[in-house]
C-alpha atoms as a PDB file:
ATOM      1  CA  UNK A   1      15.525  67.504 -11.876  1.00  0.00           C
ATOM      2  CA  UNK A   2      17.304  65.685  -9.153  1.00  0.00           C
ATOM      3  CA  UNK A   3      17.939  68.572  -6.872  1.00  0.00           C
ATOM      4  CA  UNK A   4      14.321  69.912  -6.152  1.00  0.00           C
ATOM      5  CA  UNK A   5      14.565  71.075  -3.006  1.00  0.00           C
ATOM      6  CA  UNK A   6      17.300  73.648  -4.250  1.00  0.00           C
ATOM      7  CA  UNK A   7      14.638  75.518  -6.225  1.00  0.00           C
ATOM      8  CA  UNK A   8      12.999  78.751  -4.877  1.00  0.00           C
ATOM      9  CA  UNK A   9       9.602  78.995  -4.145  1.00  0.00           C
ATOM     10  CA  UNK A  10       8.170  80.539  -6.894  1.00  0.00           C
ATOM     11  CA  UNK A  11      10.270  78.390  -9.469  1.00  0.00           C
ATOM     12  CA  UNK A  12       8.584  75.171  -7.730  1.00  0.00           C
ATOM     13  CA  UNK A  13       5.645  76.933  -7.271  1.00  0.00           C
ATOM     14  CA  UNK A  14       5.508  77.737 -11.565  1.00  0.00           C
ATOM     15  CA  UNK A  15       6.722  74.193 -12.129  1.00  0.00           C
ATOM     16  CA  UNK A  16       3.734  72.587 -10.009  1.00  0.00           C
ATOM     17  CA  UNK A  17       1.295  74.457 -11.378  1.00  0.00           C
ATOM     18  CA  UNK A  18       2.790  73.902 -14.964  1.00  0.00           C
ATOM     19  CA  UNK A  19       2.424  70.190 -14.068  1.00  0.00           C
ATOM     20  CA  UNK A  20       6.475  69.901 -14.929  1.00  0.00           C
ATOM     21  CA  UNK A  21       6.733  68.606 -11.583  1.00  0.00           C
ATOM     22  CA  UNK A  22       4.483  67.120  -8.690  1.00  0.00           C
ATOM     23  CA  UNK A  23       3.914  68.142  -5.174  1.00  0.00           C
ATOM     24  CA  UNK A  24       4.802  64.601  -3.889  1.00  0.00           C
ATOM     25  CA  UNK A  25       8.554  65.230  -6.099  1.00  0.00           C
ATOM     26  CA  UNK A  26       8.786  67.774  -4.400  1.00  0.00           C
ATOM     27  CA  UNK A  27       8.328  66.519  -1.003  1.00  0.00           C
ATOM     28  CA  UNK A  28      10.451  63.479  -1.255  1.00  0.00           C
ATOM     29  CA  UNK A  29      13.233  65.338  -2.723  1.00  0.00           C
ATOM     30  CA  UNK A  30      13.315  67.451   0.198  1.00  0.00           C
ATOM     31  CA  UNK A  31      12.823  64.975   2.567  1.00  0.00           C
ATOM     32  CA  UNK A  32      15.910  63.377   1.266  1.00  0.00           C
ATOM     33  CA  UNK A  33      18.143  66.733   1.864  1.00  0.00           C
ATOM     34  CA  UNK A  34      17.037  66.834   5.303  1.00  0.00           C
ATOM     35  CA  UNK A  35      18.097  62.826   5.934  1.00  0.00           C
ATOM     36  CA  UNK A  36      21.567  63.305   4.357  1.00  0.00           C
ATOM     37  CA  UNK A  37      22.477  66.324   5.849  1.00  0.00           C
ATOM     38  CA  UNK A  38      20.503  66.512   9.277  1.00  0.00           C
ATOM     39  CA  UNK A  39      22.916  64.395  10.738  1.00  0.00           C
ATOM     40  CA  UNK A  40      25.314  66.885  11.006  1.00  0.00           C
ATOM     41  CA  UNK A  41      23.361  70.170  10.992  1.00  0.00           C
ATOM     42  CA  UNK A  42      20.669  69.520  13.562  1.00  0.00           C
ATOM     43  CA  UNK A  43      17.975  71.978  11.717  1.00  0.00           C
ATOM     44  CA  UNK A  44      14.825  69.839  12.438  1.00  0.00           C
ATOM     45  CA  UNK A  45      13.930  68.244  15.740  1.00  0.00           C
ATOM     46  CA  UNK A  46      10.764  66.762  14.232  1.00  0.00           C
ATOM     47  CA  UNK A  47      10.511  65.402  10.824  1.00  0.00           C
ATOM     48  CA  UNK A  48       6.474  64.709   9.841  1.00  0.00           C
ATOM     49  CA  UNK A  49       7.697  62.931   6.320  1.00  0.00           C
ATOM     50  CA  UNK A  50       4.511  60.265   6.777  1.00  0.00           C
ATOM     51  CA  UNK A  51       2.302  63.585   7.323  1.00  0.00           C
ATOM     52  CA  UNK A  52       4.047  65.760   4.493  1.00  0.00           C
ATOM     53  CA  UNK A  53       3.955  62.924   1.920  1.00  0.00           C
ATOM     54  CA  UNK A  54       0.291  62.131   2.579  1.00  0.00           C
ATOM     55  CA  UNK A  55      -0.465  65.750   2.669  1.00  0.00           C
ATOM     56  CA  UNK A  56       1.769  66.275  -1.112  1.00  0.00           C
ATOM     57  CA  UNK A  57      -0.596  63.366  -2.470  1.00  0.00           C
ATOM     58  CA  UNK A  58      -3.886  65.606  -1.731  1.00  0.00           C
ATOM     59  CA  UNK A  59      -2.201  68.633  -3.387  1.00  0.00           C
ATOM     60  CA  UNK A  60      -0.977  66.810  -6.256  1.00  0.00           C
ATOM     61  CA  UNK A  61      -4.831  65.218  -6.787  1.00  0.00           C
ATOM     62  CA  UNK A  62      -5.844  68.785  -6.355  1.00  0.00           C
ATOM     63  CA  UNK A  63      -3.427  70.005  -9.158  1.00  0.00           C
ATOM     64  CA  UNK A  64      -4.074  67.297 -11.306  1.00  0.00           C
ATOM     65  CA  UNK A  65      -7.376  67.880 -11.075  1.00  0.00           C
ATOM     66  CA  UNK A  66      -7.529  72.203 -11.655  1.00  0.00           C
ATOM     67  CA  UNK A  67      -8.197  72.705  -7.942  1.00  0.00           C
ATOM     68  CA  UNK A  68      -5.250  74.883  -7.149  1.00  0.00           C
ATOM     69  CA  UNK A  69      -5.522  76.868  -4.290  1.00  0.00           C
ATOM     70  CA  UNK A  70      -3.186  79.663  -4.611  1.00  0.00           C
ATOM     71  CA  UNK A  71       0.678  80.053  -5.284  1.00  0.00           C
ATOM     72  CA  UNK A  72       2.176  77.954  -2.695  1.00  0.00           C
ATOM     73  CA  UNK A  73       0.043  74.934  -2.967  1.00  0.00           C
ATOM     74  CA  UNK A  74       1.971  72.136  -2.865  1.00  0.00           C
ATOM     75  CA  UNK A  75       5.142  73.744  -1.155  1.00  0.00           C
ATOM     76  CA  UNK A  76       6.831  71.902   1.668  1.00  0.00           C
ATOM     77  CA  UNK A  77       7.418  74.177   4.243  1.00  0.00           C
ATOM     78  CA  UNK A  78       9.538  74.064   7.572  1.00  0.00           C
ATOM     79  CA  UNK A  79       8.615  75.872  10.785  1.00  0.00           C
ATOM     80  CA  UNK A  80      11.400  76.968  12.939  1.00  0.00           C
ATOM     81  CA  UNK A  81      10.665  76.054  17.352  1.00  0.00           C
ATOM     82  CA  UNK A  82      12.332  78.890  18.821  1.00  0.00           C
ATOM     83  CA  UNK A  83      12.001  77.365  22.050  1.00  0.00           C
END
């Protein structure tokens, strides 16, 4: 499952909670979409990958442990600054 971070939300959401895949797989694989193709599409202005990988580690403790906290648990999301 090299391309992660084409996945919709509620296959990665079923897959995490399945334990197919982890939160911090996840993260990292979209992390790695935004630094390859950033460059040329300016989406992001800030990238929090320290923050979002430390914060994928908790949810995949959480998972791993049966402390899910709803469907999107564990989903990286990305806020859009419209200004």
């Amino acid at each position: 499952m090299s391309q992660l971070w084409a996945m919709n939300i509620s296959e990665a959401s079923s897959l995490i909670h399945a334990h197919e895949i982890s939160p911090i797989e996840l993260v990292e694989s979209h992390l790695e979409r935004i630094e390859t193709t950033d460059g040329r599409l300016n989406s992001f202005i800030t990238v929090l990958a320290d923050e979002a990988i430390e914060l994928a580690k908790e949810a995949t403790q959480d998972v791993s442990s049966g402390r899910e906290l709803g469907p999107l648990h564990g989903i990286p999301i990305g806020l859009k600054d419209l200004y």
